[in-house]
PDB file of N, CA and C in Angstrom:
ATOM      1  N   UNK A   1      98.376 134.434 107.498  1.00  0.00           N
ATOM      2  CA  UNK A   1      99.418 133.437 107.553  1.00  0.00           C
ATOM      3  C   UNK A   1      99.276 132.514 106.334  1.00  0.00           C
ATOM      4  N   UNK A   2     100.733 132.085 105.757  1.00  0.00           N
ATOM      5  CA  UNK A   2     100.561 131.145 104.436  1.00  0.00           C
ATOM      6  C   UNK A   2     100.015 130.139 104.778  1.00  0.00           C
ATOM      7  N   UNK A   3      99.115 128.735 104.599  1.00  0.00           N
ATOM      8  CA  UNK A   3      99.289 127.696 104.491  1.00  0.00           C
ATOM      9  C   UNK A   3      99.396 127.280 102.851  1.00  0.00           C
ATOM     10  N   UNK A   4     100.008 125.475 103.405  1.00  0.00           N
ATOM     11  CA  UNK A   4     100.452 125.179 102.201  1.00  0.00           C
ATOM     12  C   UNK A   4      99.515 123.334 101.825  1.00  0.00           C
ATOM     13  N   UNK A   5      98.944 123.298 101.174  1.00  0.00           N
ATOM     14  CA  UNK A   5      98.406 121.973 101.049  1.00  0.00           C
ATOM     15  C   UNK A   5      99.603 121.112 101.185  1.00  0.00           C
ATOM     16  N   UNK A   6      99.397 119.511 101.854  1.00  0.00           N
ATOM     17  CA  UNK A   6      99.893 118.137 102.391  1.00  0.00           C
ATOM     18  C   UNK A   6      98.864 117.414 102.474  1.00  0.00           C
ATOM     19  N   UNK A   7      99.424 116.331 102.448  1.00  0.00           N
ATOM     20  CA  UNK A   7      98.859 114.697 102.905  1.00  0.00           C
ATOM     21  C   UNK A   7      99.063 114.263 104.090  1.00  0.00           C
ATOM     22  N   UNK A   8      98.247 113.887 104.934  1.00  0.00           N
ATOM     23  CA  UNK A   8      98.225 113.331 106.247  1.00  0.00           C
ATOM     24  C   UNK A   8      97.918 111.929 106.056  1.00  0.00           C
ATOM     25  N   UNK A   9      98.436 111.141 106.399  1.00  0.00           N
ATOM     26  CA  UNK A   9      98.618 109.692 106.443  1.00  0.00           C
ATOM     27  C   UNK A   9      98.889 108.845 107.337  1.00  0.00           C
ATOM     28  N   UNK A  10      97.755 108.799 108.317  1.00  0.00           N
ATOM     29  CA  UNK A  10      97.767 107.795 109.283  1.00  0.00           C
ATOM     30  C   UNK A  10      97.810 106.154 109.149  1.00  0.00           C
ATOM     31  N   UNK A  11      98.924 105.171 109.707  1.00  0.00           N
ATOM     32  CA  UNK A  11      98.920 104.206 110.011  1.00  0.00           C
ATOM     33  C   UNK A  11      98.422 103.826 111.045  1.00  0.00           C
ATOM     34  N   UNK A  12      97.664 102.956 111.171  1.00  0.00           N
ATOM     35  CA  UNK A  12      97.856 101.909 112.454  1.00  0.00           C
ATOM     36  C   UNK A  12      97.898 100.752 112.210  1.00  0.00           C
ATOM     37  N   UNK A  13      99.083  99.792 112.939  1.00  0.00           N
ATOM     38  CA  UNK A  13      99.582  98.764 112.965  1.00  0.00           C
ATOM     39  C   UNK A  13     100.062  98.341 113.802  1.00  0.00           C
ATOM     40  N   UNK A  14     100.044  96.873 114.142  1.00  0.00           N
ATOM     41  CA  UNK A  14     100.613  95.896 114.687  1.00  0.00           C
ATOM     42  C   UNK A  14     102.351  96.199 115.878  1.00  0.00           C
ATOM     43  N   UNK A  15     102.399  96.704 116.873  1.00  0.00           N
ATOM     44  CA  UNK A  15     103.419  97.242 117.499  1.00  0.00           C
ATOM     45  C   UNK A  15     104.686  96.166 117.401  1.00  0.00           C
ATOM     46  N   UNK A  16     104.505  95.048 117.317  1.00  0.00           N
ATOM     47  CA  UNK A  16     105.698  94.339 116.502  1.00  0.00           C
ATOM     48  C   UNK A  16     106.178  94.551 115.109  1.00  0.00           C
ATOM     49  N   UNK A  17     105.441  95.458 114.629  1.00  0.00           N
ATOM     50  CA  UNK A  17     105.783  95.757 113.035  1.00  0.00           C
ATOM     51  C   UNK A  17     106.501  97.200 112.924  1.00  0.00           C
ATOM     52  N   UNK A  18     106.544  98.002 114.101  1.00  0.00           N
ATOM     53  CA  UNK A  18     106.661  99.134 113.942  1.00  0.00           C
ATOM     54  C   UNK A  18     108.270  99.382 113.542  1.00  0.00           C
ATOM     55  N   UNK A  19     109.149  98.712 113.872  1.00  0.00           N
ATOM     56  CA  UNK A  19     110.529  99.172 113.332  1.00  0.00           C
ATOM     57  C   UNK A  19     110.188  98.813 112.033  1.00  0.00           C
ATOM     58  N   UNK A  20     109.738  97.586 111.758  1.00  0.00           N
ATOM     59  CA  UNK A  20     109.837  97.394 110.273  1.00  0.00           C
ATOM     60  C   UNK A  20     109.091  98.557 109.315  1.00  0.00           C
ATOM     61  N   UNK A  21     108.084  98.904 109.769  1.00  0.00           N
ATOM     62  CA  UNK A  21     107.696  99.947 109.020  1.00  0.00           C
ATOM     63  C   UNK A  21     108.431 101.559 109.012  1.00  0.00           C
ATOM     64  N   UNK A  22     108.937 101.371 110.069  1.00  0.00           N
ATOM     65  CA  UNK A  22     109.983 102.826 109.987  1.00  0.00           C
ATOM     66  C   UNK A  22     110.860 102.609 109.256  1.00  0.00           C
ATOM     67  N   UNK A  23     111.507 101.815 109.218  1.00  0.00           N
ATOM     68  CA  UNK A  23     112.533 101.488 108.074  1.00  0.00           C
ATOM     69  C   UNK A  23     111.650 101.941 106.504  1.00  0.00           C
ATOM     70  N   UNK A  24     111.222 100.937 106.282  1.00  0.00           N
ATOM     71  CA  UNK A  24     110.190 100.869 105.217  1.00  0.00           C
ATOM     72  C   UNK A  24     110.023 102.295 104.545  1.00  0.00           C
ATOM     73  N   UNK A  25     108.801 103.275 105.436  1.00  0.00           N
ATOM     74  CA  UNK A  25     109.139 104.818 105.366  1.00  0.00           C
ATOM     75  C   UNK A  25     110.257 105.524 105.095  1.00  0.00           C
ATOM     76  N   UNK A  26     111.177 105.669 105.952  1.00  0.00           N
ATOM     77  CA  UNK A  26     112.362 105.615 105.503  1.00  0.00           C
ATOM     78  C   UNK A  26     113.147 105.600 104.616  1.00  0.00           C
ATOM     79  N   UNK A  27     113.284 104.483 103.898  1.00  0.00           N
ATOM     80  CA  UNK A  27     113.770 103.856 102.607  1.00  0.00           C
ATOM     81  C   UNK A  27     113.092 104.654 101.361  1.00  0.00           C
ATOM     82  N   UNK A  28     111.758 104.896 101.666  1.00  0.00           N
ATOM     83  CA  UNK A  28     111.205 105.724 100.538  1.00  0.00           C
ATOM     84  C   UNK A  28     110.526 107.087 100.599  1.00  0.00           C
ATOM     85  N   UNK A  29     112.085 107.832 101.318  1.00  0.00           N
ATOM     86  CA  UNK A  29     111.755 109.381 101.301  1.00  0.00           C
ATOM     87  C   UNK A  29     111.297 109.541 102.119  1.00  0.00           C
ATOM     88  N   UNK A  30     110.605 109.475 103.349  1.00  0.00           N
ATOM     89  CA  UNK A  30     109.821 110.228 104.440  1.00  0.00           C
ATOM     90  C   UNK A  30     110.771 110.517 105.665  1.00  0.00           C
ATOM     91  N   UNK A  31     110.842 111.609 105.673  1.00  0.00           N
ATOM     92  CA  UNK A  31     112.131 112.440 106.214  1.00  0.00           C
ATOM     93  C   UNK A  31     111.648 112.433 107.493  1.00  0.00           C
ATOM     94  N   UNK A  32     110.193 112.492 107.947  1.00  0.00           N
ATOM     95  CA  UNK A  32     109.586 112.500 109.440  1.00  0.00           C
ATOM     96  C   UNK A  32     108.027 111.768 109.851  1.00  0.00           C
ATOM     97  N   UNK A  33     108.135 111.295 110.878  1.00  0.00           N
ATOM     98  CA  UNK A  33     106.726 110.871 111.211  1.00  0.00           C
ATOM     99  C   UNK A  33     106.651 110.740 112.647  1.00  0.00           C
ATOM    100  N   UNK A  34     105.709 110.343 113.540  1.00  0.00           N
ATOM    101  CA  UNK A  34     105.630 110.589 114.517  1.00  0.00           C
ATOM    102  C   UNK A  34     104.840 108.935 114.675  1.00  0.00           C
ATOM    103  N   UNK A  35     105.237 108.310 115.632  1.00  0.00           N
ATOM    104  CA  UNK A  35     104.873 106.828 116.186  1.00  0.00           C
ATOM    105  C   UNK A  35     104.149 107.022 117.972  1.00  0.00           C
ATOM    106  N   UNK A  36     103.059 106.774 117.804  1.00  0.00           N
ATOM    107  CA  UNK A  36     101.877 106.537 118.783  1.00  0.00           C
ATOM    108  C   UNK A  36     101.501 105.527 119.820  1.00  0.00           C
ATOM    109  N   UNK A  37     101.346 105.170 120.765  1.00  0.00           N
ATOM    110  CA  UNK A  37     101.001 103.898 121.264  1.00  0.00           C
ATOM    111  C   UNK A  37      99.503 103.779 121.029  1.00  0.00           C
ATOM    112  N   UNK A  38      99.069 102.760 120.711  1.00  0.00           N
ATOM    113  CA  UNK A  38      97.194 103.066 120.626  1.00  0.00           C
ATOM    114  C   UNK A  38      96.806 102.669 121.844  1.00  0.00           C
ATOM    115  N   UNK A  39      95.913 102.838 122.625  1.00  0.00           N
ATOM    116  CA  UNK A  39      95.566 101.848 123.838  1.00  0.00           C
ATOM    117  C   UNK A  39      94.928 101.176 123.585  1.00  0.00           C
ATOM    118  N   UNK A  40      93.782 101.356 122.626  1.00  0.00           N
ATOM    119  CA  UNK A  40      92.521 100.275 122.358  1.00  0.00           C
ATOM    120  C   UNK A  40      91.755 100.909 121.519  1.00  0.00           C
ATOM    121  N   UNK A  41      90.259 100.262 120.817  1.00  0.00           N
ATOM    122  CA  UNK A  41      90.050 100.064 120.258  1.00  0.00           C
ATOM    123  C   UNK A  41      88.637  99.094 119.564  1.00  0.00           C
ATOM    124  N   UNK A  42      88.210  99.067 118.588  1.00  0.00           N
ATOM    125  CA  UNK A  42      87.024  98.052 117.945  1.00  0.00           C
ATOM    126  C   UNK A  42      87.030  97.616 116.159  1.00  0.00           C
ATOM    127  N   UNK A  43      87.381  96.784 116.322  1.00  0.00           N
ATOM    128  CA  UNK A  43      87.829  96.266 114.615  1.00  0.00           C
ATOM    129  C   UNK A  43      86.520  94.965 114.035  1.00  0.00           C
ATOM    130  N   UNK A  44      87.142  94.844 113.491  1.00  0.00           N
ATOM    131  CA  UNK A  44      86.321  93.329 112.289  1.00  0.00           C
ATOM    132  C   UNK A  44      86.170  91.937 113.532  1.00  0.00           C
ATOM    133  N   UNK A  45      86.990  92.223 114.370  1.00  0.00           N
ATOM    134  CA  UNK A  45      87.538  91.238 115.603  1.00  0.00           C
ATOM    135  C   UNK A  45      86.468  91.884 117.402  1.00  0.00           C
ATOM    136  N   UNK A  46      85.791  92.950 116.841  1.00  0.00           N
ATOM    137  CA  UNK A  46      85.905  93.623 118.230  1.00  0.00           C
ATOM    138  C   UNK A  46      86.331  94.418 118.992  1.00  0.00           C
ATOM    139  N   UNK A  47      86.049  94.556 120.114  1.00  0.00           N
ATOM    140  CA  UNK A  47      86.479  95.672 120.807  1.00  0.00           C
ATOM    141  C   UNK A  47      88.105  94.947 121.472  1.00  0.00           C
ATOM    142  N   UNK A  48      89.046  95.737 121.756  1.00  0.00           N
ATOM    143  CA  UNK A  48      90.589  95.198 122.616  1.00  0.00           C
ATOM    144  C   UNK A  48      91.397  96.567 122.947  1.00  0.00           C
ATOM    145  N   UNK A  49      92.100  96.062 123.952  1.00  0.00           N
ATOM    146  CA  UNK A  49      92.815  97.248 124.801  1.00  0.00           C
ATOM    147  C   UNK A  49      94.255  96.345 124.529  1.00  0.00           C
ATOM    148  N   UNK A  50      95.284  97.772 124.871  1.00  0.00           N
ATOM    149  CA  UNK A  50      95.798  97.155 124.867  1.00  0.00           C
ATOM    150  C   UNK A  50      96.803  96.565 126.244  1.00  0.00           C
ATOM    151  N   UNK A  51      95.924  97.082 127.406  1.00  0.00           N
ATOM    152  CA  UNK A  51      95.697  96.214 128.761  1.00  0.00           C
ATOM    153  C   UNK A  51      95.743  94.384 128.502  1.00  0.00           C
ATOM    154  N   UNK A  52      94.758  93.938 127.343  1.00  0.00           N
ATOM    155  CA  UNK A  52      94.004  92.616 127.484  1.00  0.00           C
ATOM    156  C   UNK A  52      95.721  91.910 126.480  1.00  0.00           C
ATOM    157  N   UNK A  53      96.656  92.488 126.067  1.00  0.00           N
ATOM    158  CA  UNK A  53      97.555  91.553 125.728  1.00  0.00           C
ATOM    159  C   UNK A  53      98.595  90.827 126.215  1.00  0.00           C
ATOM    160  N   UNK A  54      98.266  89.919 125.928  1.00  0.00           N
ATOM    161  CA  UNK A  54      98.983  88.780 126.282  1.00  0.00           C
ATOM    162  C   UNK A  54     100.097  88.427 125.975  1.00  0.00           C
ATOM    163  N   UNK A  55     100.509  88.563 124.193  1.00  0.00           N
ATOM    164  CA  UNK A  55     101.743  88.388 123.491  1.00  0.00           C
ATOM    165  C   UNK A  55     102.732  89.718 123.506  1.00  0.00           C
ATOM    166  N   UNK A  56     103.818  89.040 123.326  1.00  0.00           N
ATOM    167  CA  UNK A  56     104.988  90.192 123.556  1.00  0.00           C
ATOM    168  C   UNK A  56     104.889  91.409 122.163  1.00  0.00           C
ATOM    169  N   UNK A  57     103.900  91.048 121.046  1.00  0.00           N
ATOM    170  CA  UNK A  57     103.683  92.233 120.555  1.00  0.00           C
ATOM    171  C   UNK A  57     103.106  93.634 120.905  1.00  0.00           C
ATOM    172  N   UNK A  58     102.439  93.613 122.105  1.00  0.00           N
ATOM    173  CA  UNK A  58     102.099  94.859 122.661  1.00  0.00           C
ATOM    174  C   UNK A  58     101.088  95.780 122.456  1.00  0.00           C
ATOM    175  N   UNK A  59     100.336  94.906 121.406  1.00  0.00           N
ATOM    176  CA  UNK A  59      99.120  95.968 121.069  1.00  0.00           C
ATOM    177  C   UNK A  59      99.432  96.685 119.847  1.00  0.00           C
ATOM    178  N   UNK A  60      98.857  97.634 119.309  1.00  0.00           N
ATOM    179  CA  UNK A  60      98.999  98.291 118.127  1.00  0.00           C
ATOM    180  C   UNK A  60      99.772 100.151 118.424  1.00  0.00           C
ATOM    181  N   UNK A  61     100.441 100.452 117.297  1.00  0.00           N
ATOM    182  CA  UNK A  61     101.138 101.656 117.169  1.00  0.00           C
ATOM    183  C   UNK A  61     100.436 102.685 115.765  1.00  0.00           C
ATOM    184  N   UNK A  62     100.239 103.682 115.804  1.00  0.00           N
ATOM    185  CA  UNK A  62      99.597 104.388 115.245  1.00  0.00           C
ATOM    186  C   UNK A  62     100.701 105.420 114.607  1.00  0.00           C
ATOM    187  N   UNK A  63     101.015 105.223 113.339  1.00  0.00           N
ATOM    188  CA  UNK A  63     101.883 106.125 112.460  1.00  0.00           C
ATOM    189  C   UNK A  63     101.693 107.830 112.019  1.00  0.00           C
ATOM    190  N   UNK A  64     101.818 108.917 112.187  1.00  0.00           N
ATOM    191  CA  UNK A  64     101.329 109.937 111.643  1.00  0.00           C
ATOM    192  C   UNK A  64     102.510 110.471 111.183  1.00  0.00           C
ATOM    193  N   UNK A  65     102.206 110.506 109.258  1.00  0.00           N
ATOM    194  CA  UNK A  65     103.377 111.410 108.089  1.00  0.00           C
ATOM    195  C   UNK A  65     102.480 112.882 107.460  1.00  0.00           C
ATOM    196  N   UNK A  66     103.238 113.314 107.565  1.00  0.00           N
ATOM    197  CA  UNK A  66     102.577 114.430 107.002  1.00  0.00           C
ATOM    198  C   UNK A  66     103.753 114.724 105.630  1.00  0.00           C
ATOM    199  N   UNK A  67     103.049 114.929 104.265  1.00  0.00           N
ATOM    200  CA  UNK A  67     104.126 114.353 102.964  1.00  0.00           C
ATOM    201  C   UNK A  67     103.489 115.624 102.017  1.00  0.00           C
ATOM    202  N   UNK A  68     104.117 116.127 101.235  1.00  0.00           N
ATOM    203  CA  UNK A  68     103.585 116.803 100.258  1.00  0.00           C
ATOM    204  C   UNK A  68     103.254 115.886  99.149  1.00  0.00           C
ATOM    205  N   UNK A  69     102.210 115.727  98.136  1.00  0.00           N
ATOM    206  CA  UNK A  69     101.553 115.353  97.854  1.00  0.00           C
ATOM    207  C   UNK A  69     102.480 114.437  96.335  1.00  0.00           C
ATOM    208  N   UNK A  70     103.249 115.087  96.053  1.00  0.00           N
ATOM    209  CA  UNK A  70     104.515 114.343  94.750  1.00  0.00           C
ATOM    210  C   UNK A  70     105.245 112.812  95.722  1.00  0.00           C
ATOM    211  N   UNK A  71     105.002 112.948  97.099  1.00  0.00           N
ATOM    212  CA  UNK A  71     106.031 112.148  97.741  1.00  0.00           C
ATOM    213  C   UNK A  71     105.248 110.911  98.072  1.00  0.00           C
ATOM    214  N   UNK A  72     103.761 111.157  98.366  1.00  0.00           N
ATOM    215  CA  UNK A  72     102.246 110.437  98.692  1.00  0.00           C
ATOM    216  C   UNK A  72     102.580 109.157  98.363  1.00  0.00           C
ATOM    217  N   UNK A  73     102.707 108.681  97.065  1.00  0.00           N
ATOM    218  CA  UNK A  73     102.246 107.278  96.474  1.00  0.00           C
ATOM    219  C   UNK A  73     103.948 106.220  96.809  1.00  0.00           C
ATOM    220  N   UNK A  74     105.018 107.376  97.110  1.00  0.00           N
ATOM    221  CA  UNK A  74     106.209 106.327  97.614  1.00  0.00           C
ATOM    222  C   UNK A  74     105.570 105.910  98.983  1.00  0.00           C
ATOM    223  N   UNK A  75     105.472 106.766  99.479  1.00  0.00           N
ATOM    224  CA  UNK A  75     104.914 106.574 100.853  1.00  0.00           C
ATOM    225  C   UNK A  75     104.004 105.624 100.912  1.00  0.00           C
ATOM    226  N   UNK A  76     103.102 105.609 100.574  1.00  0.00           N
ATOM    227  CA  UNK A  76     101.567 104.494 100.639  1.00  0.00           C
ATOM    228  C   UNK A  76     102.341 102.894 100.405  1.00  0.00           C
ATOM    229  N   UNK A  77     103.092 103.120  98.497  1.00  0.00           N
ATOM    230  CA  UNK A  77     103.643 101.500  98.341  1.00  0.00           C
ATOM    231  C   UNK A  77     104.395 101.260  99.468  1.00  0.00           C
ATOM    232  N   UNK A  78     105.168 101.729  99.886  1.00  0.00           N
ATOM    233  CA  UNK A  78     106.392 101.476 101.031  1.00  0.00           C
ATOM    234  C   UNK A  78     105.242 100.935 102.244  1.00  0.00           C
ATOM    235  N   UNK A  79     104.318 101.496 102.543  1.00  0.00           N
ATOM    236  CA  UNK A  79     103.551 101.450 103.628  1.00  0.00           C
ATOM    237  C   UNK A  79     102.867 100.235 103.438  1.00  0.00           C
ATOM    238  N   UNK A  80     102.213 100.039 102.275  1.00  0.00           N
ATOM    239  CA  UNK A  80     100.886  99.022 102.317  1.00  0.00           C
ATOM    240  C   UNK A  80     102.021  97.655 102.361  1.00  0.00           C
ATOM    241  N   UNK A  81     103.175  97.628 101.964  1.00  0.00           N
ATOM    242  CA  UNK A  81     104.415  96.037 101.583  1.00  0.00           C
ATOM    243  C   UNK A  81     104.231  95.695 102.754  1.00  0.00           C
ATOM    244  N   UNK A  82     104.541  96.463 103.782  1.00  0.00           N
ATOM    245  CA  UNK A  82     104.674  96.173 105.367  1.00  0.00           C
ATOM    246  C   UNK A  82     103.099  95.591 105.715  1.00  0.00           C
ATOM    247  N   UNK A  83     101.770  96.572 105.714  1.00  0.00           N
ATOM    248  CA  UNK A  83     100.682  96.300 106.287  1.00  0.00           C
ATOM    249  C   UNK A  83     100.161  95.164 105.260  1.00  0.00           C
ATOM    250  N   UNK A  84     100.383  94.875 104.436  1.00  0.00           N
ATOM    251  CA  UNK A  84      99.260  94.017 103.780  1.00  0.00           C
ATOM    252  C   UNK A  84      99.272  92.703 104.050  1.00  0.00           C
ATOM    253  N   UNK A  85     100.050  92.203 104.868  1.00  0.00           N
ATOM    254  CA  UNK A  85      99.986  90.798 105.271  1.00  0.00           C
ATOM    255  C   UNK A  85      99.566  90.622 106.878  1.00  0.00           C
ATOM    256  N   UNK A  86      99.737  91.776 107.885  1.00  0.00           N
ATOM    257  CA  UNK A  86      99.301  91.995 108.848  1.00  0.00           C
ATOM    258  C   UNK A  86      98.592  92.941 108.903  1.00  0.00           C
ATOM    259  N   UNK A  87      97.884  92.986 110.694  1.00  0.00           N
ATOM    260  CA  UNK A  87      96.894  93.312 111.264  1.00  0.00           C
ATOM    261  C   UNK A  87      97.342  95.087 110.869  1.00  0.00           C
ATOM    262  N   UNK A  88      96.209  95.786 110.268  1.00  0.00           N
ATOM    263  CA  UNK A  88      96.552  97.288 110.565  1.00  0.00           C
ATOM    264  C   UNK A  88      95.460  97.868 109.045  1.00  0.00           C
ATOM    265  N   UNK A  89      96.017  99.202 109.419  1.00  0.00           N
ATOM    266  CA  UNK A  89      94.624 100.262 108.585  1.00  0.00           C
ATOM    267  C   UNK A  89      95.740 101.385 108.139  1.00  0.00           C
ATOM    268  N   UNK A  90      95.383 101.964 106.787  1.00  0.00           N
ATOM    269  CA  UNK A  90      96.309 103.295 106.292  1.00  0.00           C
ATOM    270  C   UNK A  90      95.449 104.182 106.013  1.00  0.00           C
ATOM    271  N   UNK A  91      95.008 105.433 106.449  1.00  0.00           N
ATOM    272  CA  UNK A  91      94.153 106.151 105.660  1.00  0.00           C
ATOM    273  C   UNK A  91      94.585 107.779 105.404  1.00  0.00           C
ATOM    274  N   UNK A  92      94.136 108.174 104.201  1.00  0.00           N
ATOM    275  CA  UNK A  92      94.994 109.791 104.005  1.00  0.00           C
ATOM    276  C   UNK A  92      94.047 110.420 104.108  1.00  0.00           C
ATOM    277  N   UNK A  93      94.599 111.885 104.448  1.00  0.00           N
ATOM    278  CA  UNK A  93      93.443 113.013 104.117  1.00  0.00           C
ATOM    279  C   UNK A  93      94.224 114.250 104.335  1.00  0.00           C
ATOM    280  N   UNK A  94      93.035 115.136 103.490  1.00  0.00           N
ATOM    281  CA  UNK A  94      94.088 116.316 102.951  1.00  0.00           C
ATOM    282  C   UNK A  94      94.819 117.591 104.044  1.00  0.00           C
ATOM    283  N   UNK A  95      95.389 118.071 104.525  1.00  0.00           N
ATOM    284  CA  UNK A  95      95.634 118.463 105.387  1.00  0.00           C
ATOM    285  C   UNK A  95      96.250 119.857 105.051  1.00  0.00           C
ATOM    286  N   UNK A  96      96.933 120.946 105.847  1.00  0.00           N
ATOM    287  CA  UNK A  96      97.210 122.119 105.761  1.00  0.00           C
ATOM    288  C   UNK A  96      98.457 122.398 106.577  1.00  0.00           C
ATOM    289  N   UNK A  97      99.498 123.035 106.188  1.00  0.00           N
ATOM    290  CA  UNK A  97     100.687 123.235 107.030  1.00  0.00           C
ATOM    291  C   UNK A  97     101.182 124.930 106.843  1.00  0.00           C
ATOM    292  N   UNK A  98     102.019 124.981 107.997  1.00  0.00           N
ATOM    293  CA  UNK A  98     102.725 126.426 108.233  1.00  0.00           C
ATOM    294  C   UNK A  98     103.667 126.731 107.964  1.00  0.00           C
ATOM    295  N   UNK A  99     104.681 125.562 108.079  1.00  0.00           N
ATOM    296  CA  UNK A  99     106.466 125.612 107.416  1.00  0.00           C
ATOM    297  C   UNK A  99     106.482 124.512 106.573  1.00  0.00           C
ATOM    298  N   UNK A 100     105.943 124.491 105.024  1.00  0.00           N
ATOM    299  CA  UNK A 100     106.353 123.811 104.160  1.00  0.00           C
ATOM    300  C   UNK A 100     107.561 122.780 103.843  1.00  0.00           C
ATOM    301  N   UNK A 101     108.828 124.171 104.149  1.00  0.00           N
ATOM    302  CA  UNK A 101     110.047 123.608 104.021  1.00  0.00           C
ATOM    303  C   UNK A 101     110.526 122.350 104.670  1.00  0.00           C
ATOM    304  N   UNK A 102     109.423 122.144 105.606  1.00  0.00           N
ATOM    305  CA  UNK A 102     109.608 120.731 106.821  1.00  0.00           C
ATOM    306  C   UNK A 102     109.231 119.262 106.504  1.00  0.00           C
ATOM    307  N   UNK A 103     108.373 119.261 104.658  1.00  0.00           N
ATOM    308  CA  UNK A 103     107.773 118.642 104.668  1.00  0.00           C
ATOM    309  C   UNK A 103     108.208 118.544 102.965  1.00  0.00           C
TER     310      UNK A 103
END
C-alpha cells in the first residue's frame, strides 16, 4: 500500500477559543481538522479536569490537522495568532497517510 508523508499538528486550547481558531485555520487553507473535547489534564498550573470548571469556558479542546508539508507554516502562523495570548500548546510531528488527495 502507498503511503504518503504529512504533518500532524495537534492543538490544544482554551474551549472558548475554539470557533476562533477554526476560523483562523480556515482562513489559511486547512480544508479539514477534527475538534476534541479534552477532559483533563497537568500543566505549568497542575493537574484539572474538566469536571472542576467553573467558568462558562468549558475546559480545553484539542485540535487535530493533518497538512502536507508546503501548507505547514500557513497553518502554524494562523494557529500560534490565536494561541499566543491564551492558555494552550501546538505541537507537530511527522506522520503517514493513505489518500493523499484528502490532504
Amino acid at each position: 500500500m502507498v503511503r504518503h508523508k504529512a504533518k500532524r499538528v495537534e492543538i490544544v486550547i482554551e474551549a472558548i477559543m475554539a470557533r476562533r481558531l477554526a476560523a483562523a485555520l480556515t482562513e489559511a487553507g486547512v480544508t479539514g481538522f477534527t475538534i476534541l473535547p479534552v477532559e483533563g489534564g497537568s500543566g505549568r498550573s497542575g493537574p484539572w479536569s474538566r469536571e472542576g470548571q467553573v467558568t462558562r469556558a468549558g475546559g480545553m479542546n484539542a485540535f487535530v490537522c493533518i497538512v502536507r508539508e508546503e501548507r505547514l507554516d500557513a497553518l502554524l502562523e494562523a494557529a500560534y495568532r490565536v494561541v499566543e495570548r491564551h492558555i494552550g500548546v501546538i505541537c507537530v510531528t511527522d506522520c503517514e497517510v493513505l489518500r493523499a488527495e484528502r490532504f
